[in-house]
Protein backbone atom coordinates (compact mmCIF):
# COMPACT_ATOMS: atom_id res chain seq x y z
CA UNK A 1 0.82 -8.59 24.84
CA UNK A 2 1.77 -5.48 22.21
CA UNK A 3 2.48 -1.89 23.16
CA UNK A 4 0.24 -1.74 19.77
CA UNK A 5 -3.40 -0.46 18.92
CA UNK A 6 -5.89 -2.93 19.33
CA UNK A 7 -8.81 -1.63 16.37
CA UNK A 8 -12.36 -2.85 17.14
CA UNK A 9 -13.77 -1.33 13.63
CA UNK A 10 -11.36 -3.80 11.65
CA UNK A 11 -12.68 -6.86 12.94
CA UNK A 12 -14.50 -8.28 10.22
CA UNK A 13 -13.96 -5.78 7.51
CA UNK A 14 -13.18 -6.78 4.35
CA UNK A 15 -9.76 -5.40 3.01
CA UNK A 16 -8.20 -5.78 -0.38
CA UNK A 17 -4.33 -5.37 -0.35
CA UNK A 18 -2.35 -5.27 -3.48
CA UNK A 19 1.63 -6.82 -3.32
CA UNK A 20 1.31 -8.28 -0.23
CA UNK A 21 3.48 -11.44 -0.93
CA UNK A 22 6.06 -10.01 0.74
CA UNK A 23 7.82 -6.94 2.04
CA UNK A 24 5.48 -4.37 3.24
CA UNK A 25 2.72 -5.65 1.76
CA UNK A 26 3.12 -8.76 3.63
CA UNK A 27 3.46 -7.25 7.04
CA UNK A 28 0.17 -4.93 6.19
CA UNK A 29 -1.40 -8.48 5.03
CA UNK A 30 -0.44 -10.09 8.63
CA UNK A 31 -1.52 -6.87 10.57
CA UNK A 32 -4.64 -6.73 9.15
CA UNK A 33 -5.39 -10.63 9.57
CA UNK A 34 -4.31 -10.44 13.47
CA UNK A 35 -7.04 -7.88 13.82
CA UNK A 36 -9.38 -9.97 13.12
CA UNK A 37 -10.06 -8.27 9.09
CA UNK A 38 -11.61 -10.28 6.19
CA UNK A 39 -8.06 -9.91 3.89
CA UNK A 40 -8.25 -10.50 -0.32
CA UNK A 41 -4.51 -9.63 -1.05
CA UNK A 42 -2.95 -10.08 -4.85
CA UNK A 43 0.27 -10.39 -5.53
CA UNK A 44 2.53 -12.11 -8.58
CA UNK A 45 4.48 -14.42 -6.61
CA UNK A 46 2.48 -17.32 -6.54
CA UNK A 47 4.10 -19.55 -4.34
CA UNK A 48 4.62 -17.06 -1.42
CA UNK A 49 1.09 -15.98 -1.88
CA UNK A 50 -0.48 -19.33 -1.38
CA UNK A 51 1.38 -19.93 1.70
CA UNK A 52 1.17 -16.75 3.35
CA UNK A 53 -2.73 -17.23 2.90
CA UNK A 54 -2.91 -20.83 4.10
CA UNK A 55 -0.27 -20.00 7.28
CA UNK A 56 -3.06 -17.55 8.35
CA UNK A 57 -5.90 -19.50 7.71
CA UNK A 58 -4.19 -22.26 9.87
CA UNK A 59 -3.92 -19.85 12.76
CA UNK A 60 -7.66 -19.24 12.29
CA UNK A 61 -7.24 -16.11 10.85
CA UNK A 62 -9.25 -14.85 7.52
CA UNK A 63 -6.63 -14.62 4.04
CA UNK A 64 -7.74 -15.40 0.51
CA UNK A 65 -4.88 -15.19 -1.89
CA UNK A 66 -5.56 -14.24 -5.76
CA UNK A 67 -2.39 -14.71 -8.10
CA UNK A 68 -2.43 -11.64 -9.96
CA UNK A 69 -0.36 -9.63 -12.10
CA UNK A 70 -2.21 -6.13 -11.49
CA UNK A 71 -1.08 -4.41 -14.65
CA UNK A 72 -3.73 -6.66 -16.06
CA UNK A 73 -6.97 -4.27 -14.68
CA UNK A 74 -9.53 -7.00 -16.36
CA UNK A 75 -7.55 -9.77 -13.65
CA UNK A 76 -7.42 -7.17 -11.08
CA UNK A 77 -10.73 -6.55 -10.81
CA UNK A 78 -11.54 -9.90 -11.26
CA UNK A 79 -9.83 -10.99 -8.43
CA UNK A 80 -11.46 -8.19 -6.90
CA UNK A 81 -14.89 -9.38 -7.52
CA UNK A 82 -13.87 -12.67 -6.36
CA UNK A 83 -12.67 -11.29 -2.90
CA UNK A 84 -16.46 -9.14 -2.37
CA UNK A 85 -17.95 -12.47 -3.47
CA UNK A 86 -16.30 -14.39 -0.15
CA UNK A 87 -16.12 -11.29 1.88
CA UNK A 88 -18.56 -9.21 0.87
CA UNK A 89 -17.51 -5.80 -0.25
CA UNK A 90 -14.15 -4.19 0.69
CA UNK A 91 -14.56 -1.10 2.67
CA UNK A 92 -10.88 -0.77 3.07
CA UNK A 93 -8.33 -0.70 0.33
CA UNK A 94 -5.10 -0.58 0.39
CA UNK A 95 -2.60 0.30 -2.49
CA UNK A 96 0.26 -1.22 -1.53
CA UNK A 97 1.85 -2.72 -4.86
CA UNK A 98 4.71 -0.92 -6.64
CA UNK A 99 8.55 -1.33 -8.11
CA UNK A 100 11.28 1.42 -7.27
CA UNK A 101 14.20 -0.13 -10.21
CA UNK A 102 16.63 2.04 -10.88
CA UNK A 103 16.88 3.43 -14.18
CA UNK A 104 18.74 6.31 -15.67
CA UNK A 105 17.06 8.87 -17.13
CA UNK A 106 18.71 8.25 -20.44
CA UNK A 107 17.87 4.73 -20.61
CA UNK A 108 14.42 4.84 -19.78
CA UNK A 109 12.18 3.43 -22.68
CA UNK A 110 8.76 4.09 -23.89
CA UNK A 111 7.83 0.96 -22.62
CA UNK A 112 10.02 0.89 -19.01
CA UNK A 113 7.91 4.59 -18.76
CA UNK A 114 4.60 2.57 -19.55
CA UNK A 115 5.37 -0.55 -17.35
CA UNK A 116 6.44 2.03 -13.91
CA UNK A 117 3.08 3.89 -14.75
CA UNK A 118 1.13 0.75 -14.65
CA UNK A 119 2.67 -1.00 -11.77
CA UNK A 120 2.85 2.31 -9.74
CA UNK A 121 0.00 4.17 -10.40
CA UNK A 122 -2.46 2.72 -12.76
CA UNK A 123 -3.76 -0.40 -11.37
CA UNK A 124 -4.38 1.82 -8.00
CA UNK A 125 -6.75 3.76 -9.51
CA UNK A 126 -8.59 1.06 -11.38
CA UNK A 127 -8.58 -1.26 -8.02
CA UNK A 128 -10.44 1.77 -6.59
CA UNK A 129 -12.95 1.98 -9.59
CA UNK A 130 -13.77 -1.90 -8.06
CA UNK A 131 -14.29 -1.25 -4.99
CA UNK A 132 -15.97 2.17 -4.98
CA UNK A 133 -19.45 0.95 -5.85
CA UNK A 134 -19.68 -1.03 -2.84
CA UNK A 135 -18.35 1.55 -0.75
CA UNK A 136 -20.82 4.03 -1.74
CA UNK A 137 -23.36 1.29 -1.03
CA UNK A 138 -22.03 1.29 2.48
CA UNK A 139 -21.88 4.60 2.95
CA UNK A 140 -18.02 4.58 3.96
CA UNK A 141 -15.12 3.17 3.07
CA UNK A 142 -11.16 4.09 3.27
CA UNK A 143 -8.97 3.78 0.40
CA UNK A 144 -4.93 4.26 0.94
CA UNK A 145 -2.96 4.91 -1.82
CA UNK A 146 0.99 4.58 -1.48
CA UNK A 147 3.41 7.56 -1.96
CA UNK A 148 6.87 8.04 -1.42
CA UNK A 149 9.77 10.76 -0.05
CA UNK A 150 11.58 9.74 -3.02
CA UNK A 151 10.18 12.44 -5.07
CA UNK A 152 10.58 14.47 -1.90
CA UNK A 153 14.00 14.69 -1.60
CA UNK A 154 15.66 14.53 -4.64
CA UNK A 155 16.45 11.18 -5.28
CA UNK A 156 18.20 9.84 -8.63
CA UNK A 157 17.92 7.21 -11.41
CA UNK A 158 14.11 6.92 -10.55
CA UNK A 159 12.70 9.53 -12.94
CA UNK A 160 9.44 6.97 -13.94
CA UNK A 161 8.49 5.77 -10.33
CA UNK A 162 9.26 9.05 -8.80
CA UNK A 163 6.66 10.51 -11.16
CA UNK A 164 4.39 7.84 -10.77
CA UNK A 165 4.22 8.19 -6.90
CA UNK A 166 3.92 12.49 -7.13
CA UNK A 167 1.02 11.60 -9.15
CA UNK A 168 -0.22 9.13 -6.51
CA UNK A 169 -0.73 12.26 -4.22
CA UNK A 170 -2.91 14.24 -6.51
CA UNK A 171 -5.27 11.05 -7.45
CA UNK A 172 -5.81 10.95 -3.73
CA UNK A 173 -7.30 14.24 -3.46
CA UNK A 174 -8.89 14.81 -6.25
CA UNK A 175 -10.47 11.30 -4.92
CA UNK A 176 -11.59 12.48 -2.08
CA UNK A 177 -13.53 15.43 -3.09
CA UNK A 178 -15.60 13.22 -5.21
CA UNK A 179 -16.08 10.26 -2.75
CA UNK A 180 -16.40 12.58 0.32
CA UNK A 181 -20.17 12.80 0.18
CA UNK A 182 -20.24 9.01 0.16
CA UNK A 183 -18.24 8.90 3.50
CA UNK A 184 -15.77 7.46 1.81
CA UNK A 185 -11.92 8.53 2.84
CA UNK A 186 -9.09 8.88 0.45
CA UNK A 187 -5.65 9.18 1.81
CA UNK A 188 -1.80 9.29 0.91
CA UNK A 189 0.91 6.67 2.92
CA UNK A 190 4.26 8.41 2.14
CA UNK A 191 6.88 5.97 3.53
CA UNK A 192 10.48 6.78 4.30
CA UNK A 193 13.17 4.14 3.67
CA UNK A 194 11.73 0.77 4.86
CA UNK A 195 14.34 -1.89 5.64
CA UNK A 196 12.30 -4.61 3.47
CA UNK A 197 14.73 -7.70 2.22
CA UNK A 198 14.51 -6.27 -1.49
CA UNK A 199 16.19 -2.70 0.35
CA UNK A 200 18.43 -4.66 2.06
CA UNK A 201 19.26 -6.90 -0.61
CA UNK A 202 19.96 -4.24 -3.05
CA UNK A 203 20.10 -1.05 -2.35
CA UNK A 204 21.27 -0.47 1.69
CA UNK A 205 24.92 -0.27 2.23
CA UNK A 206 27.23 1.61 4.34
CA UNK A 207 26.73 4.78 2.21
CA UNK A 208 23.14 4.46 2.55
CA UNK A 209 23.50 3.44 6.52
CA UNK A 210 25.25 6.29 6.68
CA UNK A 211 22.94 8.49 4.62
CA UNK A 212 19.61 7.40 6.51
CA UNK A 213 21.70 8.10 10.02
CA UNK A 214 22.23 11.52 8.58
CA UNK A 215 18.89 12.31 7.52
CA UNK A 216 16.55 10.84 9.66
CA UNK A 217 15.34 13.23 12.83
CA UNK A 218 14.92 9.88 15.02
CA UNK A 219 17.20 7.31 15.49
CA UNK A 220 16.93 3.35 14.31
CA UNK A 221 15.41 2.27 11.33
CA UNK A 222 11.91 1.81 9.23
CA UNK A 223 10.32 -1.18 9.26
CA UNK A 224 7.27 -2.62 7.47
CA UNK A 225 5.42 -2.89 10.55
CA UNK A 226 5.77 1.33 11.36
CA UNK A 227 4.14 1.28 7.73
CA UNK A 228 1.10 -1.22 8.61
CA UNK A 229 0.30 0.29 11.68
CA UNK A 230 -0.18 3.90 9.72
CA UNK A 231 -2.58 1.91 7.29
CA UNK A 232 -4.53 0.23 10.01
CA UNK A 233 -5.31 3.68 11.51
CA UNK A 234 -5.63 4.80 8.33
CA UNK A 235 -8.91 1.78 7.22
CA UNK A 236 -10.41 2.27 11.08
CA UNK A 237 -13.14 4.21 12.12
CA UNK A 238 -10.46 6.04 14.07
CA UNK A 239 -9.09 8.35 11.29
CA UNK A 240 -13.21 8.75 9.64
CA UNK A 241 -12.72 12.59 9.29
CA UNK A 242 -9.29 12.31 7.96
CA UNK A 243 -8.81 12.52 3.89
CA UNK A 244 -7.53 13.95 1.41
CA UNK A 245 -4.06 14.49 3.82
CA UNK A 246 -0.22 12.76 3.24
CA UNK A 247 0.81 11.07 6.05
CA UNK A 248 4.87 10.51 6.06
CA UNK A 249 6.42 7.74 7.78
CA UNK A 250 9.68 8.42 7.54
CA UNK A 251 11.66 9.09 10.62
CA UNK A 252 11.33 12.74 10.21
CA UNK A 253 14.09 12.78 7.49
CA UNK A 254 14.87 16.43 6.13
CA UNK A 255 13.22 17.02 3.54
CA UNK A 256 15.46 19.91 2.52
């Protein structure tokens, strides 16, 4: 039994989640399987792709897994079409996939600035170019793009993603005014600082312990399942006159 919201509209929709090997994207991947959702999910890491989708399947569950590198839109959508062809077509989507490395502003590169653009930013846009057709076929659909606070609050050596993500607010809602007529809704998931293993592993110390502590209204700490459970309300018929909005999940950290 789960304190948790039970969703009756995402049993049996088909969802398309990108980077959800592991980390959040995972968790999202395994929330929206449990409820009973039709999940395509991409991600580069092979391995961990193939046997998140086969765990679920086991468990009776419905996963298809497409090793994909999504800077590659052609692949992407490929993958894409390969998910409405099993599914049918998505009528949630979920833009999950992105990398936050650190890089000082004076040794970012033309093509570092290119490669955070396309990982970030680009391939959301062109996932929802896939998946809008059908949508609008449907007459409603709900496509989550990923933010971030980083941009938010000031934060350092991530001039490239930090740009990418602001953007990531304004493709929403400009988005949404043009797919509103359709029914279809076009939202922003801002999360704080989610303990995922690549945090953990790499960035989180004490400092940052002692910085999140500091900032954060509640107490405790971000996980990837606080994230998934903003995204499921955010696909269900639950949140259908909700769009063009930002929706941070962040522990109420002060945002200056």
């Amino acid at each position: 039994m789960t304190n948790f919201a039970t969703y009756p509209s995402l049993k049996g929709l088909p969802v398309v989640i990108s980077g959800g090997a592991s980390g959040i994207g995972e968790t999202i991947v395994r929330e929206f399987a449990a409820q009973g959702s039709k999940v395509g999910f991409v991600d580069i890491a092979r391995d961990r792709g193939e046997a998140l989708a086969a765990e679920l399947v086991a468990a009776g569950q419905s996963a298809r897994f497409a090793a994909v590198d999504i800077t590659d839109v052609a692949a992407y959508q490929a993958a894409i079409a390969g998910f409405e062809a099993a599914h049918g077509p998505a009528l949630a989507l979920v833009n999950n996939a992105a990398n936050d490395t650190r890089i000082a502003w004076n040794e970012v590169t033309s093509e570092a600035w290119d490669k955070a653009m396309a990982v970030n930013l680009k391939h959301a846009f062109f996932a929802a170019q896939a998946v809008i057709p059908g949508m609008i076929k449907a007459g409603k659909g709900s496509i989550v793009n990923f933010g971030s606070i980083s941009w938010m609050i000031l934060t350092g050596n991530l001039t490239a993603y930090t740009a990418s993500k602001a953007a990531a607010h304004g493709m929403s809602r400009s988005l949404a005014r043009d797919l509103g007529p359709h029914g279809i809704r076009v939202n922003t998931l801002v999360p704080g600082w989610i303990m995922t293993e690549r945090q953990l592993t790499h960035w989180v110390g004490d400092a940052e312990n002692a910085l999140i502590d500091a900032q954060q209204a509640l107490k405790g700490r971000l996980y990837p399942a606080d994230i998934a459970r903003m995204a499921m309300f955010l696909a269900a018929d639950d949140s259908q006159m909700i769009s063009g909005q930002d929706f941070l999940v962040d522990g109420g950290w002060a945002h200056g």
